[in-house]
C-alpha atoms as a PDB file:
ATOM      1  CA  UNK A   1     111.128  62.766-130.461  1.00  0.00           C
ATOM      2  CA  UNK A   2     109.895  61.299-126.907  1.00  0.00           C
ATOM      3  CA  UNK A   3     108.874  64.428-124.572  1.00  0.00           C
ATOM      4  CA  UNK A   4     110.961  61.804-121.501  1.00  0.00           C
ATOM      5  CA  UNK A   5     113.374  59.509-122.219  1.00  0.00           C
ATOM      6  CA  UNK A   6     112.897  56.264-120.922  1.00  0.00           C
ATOM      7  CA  UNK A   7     114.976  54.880-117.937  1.00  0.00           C
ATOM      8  CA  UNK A   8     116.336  51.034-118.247  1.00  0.00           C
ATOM      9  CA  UNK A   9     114.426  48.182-117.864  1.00  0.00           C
ATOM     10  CA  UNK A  10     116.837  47.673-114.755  1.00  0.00           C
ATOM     11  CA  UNK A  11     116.639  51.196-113.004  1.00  0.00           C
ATOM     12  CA  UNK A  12     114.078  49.830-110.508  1.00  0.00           C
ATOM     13  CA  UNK A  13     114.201  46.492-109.004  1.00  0.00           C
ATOM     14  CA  UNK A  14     110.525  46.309-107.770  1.00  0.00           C
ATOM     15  CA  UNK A  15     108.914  47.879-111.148  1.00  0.00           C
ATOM     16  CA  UNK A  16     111.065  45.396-113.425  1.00  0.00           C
ATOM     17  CA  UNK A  17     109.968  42.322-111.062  1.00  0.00           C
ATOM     18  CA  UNK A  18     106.477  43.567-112.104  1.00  0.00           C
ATOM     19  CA  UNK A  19     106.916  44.354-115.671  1.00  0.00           C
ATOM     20  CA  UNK A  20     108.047  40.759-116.289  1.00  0.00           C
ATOM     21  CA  UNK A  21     104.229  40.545-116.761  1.00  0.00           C
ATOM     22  CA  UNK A  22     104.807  42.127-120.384  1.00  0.00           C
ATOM     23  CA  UNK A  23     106.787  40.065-121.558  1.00  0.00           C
ATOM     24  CA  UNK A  24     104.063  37.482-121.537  1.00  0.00           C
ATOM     25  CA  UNK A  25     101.616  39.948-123.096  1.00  0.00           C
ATOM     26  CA  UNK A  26     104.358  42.071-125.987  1.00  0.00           C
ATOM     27  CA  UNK A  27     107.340  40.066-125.710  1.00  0.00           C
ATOM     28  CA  UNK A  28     109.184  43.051-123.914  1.00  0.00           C
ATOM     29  CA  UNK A  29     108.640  45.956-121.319  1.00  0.00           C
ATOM     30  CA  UNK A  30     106.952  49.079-123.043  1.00  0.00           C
ATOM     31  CA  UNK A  31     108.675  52.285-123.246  1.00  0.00           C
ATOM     32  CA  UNK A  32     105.605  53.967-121.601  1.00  0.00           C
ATOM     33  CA  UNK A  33     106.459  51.925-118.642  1.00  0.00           C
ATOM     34  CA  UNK A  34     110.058  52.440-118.630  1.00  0.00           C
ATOM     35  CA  UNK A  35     109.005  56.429-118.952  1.00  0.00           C
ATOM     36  CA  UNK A  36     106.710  55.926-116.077  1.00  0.00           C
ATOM     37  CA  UNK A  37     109.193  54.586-113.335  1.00  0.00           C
ATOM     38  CA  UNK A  38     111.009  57.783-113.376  1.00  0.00           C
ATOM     39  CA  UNK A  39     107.947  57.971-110.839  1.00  0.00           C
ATOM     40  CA  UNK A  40     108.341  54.331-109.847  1.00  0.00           C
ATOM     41  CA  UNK A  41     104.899  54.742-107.471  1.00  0.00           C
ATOM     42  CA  UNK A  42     103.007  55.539-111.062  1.00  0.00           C
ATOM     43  CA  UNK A  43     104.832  52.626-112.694  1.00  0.00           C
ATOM     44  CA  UNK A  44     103.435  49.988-109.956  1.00  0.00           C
ATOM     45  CA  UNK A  45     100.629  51.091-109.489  1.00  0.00           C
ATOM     46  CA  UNK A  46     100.058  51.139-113.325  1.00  0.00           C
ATOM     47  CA  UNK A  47     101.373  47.938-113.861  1.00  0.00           C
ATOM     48  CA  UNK A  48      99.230  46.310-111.033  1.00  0.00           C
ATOM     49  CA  UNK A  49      96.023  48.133-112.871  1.00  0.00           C
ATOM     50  CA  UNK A  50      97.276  46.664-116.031  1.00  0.00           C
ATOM     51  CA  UNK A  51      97.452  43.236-114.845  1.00  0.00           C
ATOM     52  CA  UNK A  52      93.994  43.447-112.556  1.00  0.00           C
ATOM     53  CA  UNK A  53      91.863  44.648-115.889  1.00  0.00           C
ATOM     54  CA  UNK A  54      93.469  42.237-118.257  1.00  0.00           C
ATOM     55  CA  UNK A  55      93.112  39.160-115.772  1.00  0.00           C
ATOM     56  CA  UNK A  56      90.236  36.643-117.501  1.00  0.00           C
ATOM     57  CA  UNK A  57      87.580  35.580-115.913  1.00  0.00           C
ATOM     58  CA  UNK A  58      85.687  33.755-119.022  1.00  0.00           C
ATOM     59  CA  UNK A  59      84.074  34.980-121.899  1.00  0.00           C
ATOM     60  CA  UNK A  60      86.000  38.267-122.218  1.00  0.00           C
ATOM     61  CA  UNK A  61      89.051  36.608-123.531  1.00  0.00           C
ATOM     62  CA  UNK A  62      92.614  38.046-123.609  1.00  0.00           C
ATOM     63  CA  UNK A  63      92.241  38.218-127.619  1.00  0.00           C
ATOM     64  CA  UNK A  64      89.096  40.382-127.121  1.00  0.00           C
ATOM     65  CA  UNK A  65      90.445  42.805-124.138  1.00  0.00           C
ATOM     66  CA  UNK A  66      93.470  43.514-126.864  1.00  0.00           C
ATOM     67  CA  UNK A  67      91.056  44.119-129.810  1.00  0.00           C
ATOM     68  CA  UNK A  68      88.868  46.263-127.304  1.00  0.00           C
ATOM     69  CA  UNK A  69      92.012  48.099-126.537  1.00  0.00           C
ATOM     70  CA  UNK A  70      93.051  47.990-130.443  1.00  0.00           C
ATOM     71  CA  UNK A  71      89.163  49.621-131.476  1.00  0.00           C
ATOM     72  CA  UNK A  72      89.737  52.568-127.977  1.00  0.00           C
ATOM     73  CA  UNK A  73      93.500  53.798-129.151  1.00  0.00           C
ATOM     74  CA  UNK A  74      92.448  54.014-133.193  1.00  0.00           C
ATOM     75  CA  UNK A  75      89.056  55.753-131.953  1.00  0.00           C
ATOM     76  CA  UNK A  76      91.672  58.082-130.401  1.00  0.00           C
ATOM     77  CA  UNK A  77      95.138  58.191-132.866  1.00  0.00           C
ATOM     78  CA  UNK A  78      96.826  56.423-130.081  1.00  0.00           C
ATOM     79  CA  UNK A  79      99.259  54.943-133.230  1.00  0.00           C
ATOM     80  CA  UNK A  80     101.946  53.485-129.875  1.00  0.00           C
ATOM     81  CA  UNK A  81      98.536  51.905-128.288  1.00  0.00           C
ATOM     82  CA  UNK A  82      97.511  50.510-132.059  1.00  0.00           C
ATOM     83  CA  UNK A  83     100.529  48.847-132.765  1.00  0.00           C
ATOM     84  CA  UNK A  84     100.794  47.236-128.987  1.00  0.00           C
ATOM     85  CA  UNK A  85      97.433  46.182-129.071  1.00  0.00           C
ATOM     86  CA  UNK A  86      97.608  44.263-132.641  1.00  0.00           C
ATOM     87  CA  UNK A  87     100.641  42.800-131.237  1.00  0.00           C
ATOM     88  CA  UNK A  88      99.001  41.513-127.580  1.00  0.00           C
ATOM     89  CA  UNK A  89      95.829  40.298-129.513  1.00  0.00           C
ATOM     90  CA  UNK A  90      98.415  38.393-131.819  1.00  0.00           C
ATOM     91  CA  UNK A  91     100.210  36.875-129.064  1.00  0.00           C
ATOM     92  CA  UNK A  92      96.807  35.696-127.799  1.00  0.00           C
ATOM     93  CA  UNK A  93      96.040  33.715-130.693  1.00  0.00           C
ATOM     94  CA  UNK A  94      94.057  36.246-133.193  1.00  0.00           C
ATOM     95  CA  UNK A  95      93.654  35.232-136.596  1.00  0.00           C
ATOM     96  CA  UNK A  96      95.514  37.373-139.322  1.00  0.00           C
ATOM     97  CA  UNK A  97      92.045  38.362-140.680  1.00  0.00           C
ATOM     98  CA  UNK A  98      90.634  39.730-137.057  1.00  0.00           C
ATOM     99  CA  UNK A  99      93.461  41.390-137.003  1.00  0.00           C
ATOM    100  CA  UNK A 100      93.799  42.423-140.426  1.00  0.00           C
ATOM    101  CA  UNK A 101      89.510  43.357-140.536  1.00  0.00           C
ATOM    102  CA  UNK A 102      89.305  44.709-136.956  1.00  0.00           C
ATOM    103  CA  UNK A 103      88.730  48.219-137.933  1.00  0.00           C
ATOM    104  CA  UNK A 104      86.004  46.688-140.126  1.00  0.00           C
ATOM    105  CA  UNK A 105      84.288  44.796-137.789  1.00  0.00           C
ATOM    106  CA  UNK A 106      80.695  45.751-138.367  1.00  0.00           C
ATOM    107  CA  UNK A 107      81.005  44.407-141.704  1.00  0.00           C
ATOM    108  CA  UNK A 108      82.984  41.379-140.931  1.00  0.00           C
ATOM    109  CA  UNK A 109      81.451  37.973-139.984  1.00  0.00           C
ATOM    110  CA  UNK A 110      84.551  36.870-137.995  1.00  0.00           C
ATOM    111  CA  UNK A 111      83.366  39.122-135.177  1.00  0.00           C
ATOM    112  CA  UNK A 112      80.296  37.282-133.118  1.00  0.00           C
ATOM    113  CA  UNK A 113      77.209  40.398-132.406  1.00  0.00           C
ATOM    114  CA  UNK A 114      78.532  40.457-128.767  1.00  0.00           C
ATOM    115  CA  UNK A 115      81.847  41.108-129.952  1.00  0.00           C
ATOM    116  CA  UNK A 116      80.327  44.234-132.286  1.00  0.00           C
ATOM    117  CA  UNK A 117      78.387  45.266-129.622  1.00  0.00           C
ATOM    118  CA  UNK A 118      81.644  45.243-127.287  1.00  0.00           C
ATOM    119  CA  UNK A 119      83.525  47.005-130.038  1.00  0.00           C
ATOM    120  CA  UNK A 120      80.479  49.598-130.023  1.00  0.00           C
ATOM    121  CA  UNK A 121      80.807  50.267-126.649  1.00  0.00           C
ATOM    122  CA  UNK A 122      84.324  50.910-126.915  1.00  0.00           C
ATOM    123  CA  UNK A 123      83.897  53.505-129.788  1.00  0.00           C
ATOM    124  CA  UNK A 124      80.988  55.377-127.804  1.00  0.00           C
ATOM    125  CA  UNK A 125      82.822  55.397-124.547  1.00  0.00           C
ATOM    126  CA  UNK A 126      85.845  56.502-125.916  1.00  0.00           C
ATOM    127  CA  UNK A 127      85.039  59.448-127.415  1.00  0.00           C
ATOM    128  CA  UNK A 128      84.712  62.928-126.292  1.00  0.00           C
ATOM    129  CA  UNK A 129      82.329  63.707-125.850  1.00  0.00           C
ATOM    130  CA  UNK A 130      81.087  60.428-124.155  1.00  0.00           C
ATOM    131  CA  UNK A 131      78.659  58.857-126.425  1.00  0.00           C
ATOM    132  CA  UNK A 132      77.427  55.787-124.448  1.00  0.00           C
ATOM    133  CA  UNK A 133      73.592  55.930-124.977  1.00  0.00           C
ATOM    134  CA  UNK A 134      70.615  53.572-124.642  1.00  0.00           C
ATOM    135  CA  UNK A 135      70.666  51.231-127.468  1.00  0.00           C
ATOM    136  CA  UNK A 136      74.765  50.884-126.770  1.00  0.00           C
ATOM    137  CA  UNK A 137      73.539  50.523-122.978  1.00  0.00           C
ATOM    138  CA  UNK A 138      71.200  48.013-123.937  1.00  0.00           C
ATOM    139  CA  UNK A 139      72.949  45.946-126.615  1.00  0.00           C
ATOM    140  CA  UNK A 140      75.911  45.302-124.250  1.00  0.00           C
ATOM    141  CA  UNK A 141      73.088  44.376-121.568  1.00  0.00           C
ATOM    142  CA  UNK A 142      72.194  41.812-124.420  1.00  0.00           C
ATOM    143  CA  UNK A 143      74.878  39.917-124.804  1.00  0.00           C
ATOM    144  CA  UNK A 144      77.221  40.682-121.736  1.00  0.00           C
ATOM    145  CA  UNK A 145      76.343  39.966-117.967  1.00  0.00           C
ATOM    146  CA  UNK A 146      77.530  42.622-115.472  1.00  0.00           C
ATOM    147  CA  UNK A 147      80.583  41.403-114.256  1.00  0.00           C
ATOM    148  CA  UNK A 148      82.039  41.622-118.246  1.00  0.00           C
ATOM    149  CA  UNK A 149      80.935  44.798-118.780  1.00  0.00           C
ATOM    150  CA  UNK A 150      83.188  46.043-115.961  1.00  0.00           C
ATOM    151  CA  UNK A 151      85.790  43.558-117.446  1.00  0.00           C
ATOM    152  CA  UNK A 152      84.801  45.368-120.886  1.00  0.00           C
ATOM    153  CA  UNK A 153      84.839  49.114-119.659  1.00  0.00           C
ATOM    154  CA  UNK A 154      88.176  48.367-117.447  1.00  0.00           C
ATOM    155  CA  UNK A 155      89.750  47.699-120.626  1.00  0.00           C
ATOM    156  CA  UNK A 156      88.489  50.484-122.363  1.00  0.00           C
ATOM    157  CA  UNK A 157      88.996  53.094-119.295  1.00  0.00           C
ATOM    158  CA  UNK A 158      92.842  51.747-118.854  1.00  0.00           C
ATOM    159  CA  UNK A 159      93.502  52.851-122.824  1.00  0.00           C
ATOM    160  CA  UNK A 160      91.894  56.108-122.428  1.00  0.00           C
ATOM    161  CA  UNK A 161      94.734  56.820-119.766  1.00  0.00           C
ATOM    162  CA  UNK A 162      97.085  55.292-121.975  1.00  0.00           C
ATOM    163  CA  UNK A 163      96.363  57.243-125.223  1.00  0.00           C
ATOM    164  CA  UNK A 164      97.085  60.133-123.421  1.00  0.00           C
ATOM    165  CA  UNK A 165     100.176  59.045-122.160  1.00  0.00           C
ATOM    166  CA  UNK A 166     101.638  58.068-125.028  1.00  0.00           C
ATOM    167  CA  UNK A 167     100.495  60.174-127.975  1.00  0.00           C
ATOM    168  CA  UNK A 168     101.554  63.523-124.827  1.00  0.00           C
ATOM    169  CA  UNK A 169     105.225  61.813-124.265  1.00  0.00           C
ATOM    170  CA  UNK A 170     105.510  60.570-128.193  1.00  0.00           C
ATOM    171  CA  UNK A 171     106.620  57.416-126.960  1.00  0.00           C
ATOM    172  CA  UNK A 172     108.924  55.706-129.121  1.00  0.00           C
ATOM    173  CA  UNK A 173     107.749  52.135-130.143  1.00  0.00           C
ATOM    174  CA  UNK A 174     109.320  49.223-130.208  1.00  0.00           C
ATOM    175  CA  UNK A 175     110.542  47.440-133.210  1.00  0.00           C
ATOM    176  CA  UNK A 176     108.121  44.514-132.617  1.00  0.00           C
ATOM    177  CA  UNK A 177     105.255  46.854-131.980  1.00  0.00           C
ATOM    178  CA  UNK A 178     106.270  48.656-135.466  1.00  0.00           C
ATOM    179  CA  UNK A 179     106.331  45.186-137.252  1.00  0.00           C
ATOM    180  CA  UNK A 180     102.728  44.630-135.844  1.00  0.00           C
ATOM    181  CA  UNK A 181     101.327  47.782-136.728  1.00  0.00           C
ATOM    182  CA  UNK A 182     102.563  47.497-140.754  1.00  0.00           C
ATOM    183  CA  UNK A 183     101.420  44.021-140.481  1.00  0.00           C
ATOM    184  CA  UNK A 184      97.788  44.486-139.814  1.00  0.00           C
ATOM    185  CA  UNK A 185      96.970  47.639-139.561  1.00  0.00           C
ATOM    186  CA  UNK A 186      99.096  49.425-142.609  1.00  0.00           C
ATOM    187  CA  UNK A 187      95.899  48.698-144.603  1.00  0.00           C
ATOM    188  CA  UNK A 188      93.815  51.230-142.481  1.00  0.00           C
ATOM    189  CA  UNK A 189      96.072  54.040-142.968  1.00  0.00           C
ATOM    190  CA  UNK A 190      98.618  52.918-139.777  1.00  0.00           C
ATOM    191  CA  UNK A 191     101.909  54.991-139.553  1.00  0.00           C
ATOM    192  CA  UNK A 192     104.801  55.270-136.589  1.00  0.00           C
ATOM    193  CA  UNK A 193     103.820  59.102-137.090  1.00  0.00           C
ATOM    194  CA  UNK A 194     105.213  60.641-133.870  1.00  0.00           C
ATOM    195  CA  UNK A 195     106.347  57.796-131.906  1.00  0.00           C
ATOM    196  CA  UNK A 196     109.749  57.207-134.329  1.00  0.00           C
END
Protein backbone atom coordinates (compact mmCIF):
# COMPACT_ATOMS: atom_id res chain seq x y z
CA UNK A 1 0.00 0.00 0.00
CA UNK A 2 1.40 3.57 -1.25
CA UNK A 3 2.72 5.58 1.99
CA UNK A 4 0.73 8.98 -0.29
CA UNK A 5 -1.83 8.60 -2.51
CA UNK A 6 -1.41 10.12 -5.66
CA UNK A 7 -3.34 13.33 -6.71
CA UNK A 8 -4.89 13.41 -10.50
CA UNK A 9 -3.09 13.89 -13.40
CA UNK A 10 -5.30 17.18 -13.56
CA UNK A 11 -4.83 18.63 -9.92
CA UNK A 12 -2.17 21.06 -11.22
CA UNK A 13 -2.34 22.83 -14.43
CA UNK A 14 1.40 23.83 -14.70
CA UNK A 15 2.85 20.25 -13.47
CA UNK A 16 0.44 18.31 -16.01
CA UNK A 17 1.56 20.84 -18.95
CA UNK A 18 5.02 19.48 -17.96
CA UNK A 19 4.38 15.90 -17.43
CA UNK A 20 3.05 15.64 -21.00
CA UNK A 21 6.81 14.94 -21.44
CA UNK A 22 6.06 11.25 -20.11
CA UNK A 23 3.91 10.37 -22.15
CA UNK A 24 6.51 10.42 -24.86
CA UNK A 25 8.96 8.52 -22.64
CA UNK A 26 6.12 5.65 -20.61
CA UNK A 27 3.08 6.27 -22.44
CA UNK A 28 1.50 7.94 -19.23
CA UNK A 29 2.35 10.26 -16.17
CA UNK A 30 4.05 8.19 -13.28
CA UNK A 31 2.46 7.85 -10.01
CA UNK A 32 5.71 9.15 -8.37
CA UNK A 33 4.97 12.31 -10.13
CA UNK A 34 1.41 12.52 -9.44
CA UNK A 35 2.61 11.81 -5.54
CA UNK A 36 5.07 14.57 -5.94
CA UNK A 37 2.72 17.56 -6.94
CA UNK A 38 1.05 17.38 -3.67
CA UNK A 39 4.29 19.69 -3.45
CA UNK A 40 3.80 20.99 -6.98
CA UNK A 41 7.41 23.10 -6.56
CA UNK A 42 9.09 19.35 -6.13
CA UNK A 43 7.03 18.07 -9.07
CA UNK A 44 8.49 20.91 -11.56
CA UNK A 45 11.36 21.11 -10.56
CA UNK A 46 11.68 17.25 -10.83
CA UNK A 47 10.18 17.06 -14.00
CA UNK A 48 12.44 19.86 -15.51
CA UNK A 49 15.59 17.68 -13.99
CA UNK A 50 14.06 14.74 -15.63
CA UNK A 51 13.81 16.20 -18.95
CA UNK A 52 17.43 18.24 -18.74
CA UNK A 53 19.38 14.69 -17.90
CA UNK A 54 17.51 12.63 -20.40
CA UNK A 55 17.89 15.32 -23.30
CA UNK A 56 20.53 13.61 -26.08
CA UNK A 57 23.24 15.11 -27.15
CA UNK A 58 24.83 12.04 -29.30
CA UNK A 59 26.30 8.97 -28.37
CA UNK A 60 24.51 8.52 -25.03
CA UNK A 61 21.30 7.54 -26.63
CA UNK A 62 17.81 7.58 -25.02
CA UNK A 63 17.92 3.55 -25.18
CA UNK A 64 21.18 3.67 -23.14
CA UNK A 65 20.15 6.54 -20.43
CA UNK A 66 16.98 3.96 -19.78
CA UNK A 67 19.21 0.83 -19.52
CA UNK A 68 21.66 3.01 -17.31
CA UNK A 69 18.66 3.83 -15.26
CA UNK A 70 17.36 0.02 -15.62
CA UNK A 71 21.23 -1.38 -14.27
CA UNK A 72 21.03 1.90 -11.04
CA UNK A 73 17.26 0.88 -9.71
CA UNK A 74 18.04 -3.23 -9.86
CA UNK A 75 21.58 -2.35 -8.20
CA UNK A 76 19.19 -0.82 -5.63
CA UNK A 77 15.57 -3.06 -5.54
CA UNK A 78 14.00 -0.04 -7.00
CA UNK A 79 11.29 -2.90 -8.59
CA UNK A 80 8.78 0.73 -9.66
CA UNK A 81 12.21 2.21 -11.28
CA UNK A 82 12.91 -1.50 -13.01
CA UNK A 83 9.78 -1.87 -14.57
CA UNK A 84 9.70 2.03 -15.87
CA UNK A 85 13.00 1.81 -17.09
CA UNK A 86 12.50 -1.58 -19.27
CA UNK A 87 9.50 0.13 -20.47
CA UNK A 88 11.33 3.76 -21.55
CA UNK A 89 14.30 1.73 -23.07
CA UNK A 90 11.49 -0.24 -25.01
CA UNK A 91 9.82 2.73 -26.22
CA UNK A 92 13.24 3.87 -27.47
CA UNK A 93 13.72 1.09 -29.70
CA UNK A 94 15.64 -1.72 -27.47
CA UNK A 95 15.77 -5.05 -28.76
CA UNK A 96 13.82 -7.81 -26.74
CA UNK A 97 17.23 -9.47 -26.03
CA UNK A 98 18.95 -6.06 -24.47
CA UNK A 99 16.21 -5.96 -22.67
CA UNK A 100 15.68 -9.42 -21.88
CA UNK A 101 19.99 -9.88 -21.17
CA UNK A 102 20.50 -6.44 -19.57
CA UNK A 103 21.16 -7.72 -16.17
CA UNK A 104 23.66 -9.96 -18.00
CA UNK A 105 25.45 -7.60 -19.79
CA UNK A 106 29.03 -8.48 -19.07
CA UNK A 107 28.44 -11.67 -20.64
CA UNK A 108 26.38 -10.53 -23.50
CA UNK A 109 27.82 -9.42 -26.90
CA UNK A 110 24.82 -7.16 -27.69
CA UNK A 111 26.29 -4.61 -25.29
CA UNK A 112 29.41 -2.61 -27.12
CA UNK A 113 32.67 -2.35 -24.12
CA UNK A 114 31.60 1.35 -23.72
CA UNK A 115 28.25 0.34 -22.99
CA UNK A 116 29.74 -2.33 -20.13
CA UNK A 117 31.90 0.11 -19.00
CA UNK A 118 28.82 2.65 -18.68
CA UNK A 119 26.83 -0.11 -17.04
CA UNK A 120 29.99 -0.49 -14.61
CA UNK A 121 29.92 2.83 -13.67
CA UNK A 122 26.42 2.74 -12.88
CA UNK A 123 26.77 -0.35 -10.53
CA UNK A 124 29.89 1.29 -8.66
CA UNK A 125 28.28 4.65 -8.31
CA UNK A 126 25.23 3.39 -7.16
CA UNK A 127 26.06 1.62 -4.38
CA UNK A 128 26.62 2.44 -0.84
CA UNK A 129 29.06 2.66 -0.15
CA UNK A 130 30.27 4.53 -3.35
CA UNK A 131 32.46 2.24 -5.21
CA UNK A 132 33.68 4.37 -8.18
CA UNK A 133 37.48 3.59 -8.27
CA UNK A 134 40.36 3.91 -10.74
CA UNK A 135 40.01 1.29 -13.28
CA UNK A 136 35.96 2.28 -13.37
CA UNK A 137 37.42 6.00 -13.50
CA UNK A 138 39.58 5.09 -16.19
CA UNK A 139 37.56 2.70 -18.37
CA UNK A 140 34.74 5.30 -18.68
CA UNK A 141 37.69 7.86 -19.54
CA UNK A 142 38.28 5.16 -22.36
CA UNK A 143 35.49 5.10 -24.14
CA UNK A 144 33.40 8.25 -23.03
CA UNK A 145 34.50 12.00 -23.50
CA UNK A 146 33.60 14.34 -20.60
CA UNK A 147 30.59 15.85 -21.57
CA UNK A 148 28.87 11.95 -21.59
CA UNK A 149 30.08 11.10 -18.52
CA UNK A 150 28.08 13.95 -16.95
CA UNK A 151 25.28 12.84 -19.41
CA UNK A 152 26.11 9.21 -17.92
CA UNK A 153 26.32 10.14 -14.09
CA UNK A 154 23.11 12.61 -14.50
CA UNK A 155 21.30 9.60 -15.33
CA UNK A 156 22.56 7.57 -12.75
CA UNK A 157 22.38 10.45 -9.89
CA UNK A 158 18.52 11.24 -11.01
CA UNK A 159 17.64 7.25 -10.18
CA UNK A 160 19.42 7.28 -6.98
CA UNK A 161 16.80 10.06 -5.93
CA UNK A 162 14.24 8.13 -7.50
CA UNK A 163 14.82 4.70 -5.84
CA UNK A 164 14.36 6.31 -2.79
CA UNK A 165 11.31 7.85 -3.62
CA UNK A 166 9.62 5.17 -4.74
CA UNK A 167 10.65 1.99 -2.92
CA UNK A 168 9.96 4.93 0.70
CA UNK A 169 6.26 5.86 -0.77
CA UNK A 170 5.65 2.07 -2.30
CA UNK A 171 4.49 3.62 -5.29
CA UNK A 172 1.97 1.75 -7.04
CA UNK A 173 2.91 0.94 -10.73
CA UNK A 174 1.21 1.20 -13.56
CA UNK A 175 -0.29 -1.56 -15.50
CA UNK A 176 2.03 -0.90 -18.49
CA UNK A 177 5.04 -0.63 -16.26
CA UNK A 178 3.87 -4.18 -14.67
CA UNK A 179 3.53 -5.68 -18.26
CA UNK A 180 7.19 -4.46 -18.89
CA UNK A 181 8.67 -5.68 -15.89
CA UNK A 182 7.15 -9.58 -16.41
CA UNK A 183 8.16 -9.11 -19.91
CA UNK A 184 11.84 -8.72 -19.58
CA UNK A 185 12.82 -8.77 -16.46
CA UNK A 186 10.57 -11.80 -14.81
CA UNK A 187 13.59 -13.94 -15.84
CA UNK A 188 15.92 -12.16 -13.26
CA UNK A 189 13.77 -12.72 -10.39
CA UNK A 190 11.39 -9.29 -11.14
CA UNK A 191 8.22 -9.02 -8.89
CA UNK A 192 5.55 -5.91 -8.25
CA UNK A 193 6.67 -6.77 -4.52
CA UNK A 194 5.57 -3.60 -2.67
CA UNK A 195 4.44 -1.35 -5.30
CA UNK A 196 0.86 -3.50 -5.90
Amino acid sequence: MALVNPLTQDANAEVAELAKFFNETLGFCPNSVLTMQIRPAIARSFINLNKAVMENHGRVTAELKRLIGYITSANTGCRYCEAHTILAAKRYGGSDGRLNNIWQFRQSDLFTSAEKAAFEFALAASSVPNAVDASISQAMNEYWDEGEIVEILGVISLFGYLNRWNDSMATTLEEGAISAGEAHLKHNGWQVSKHQ
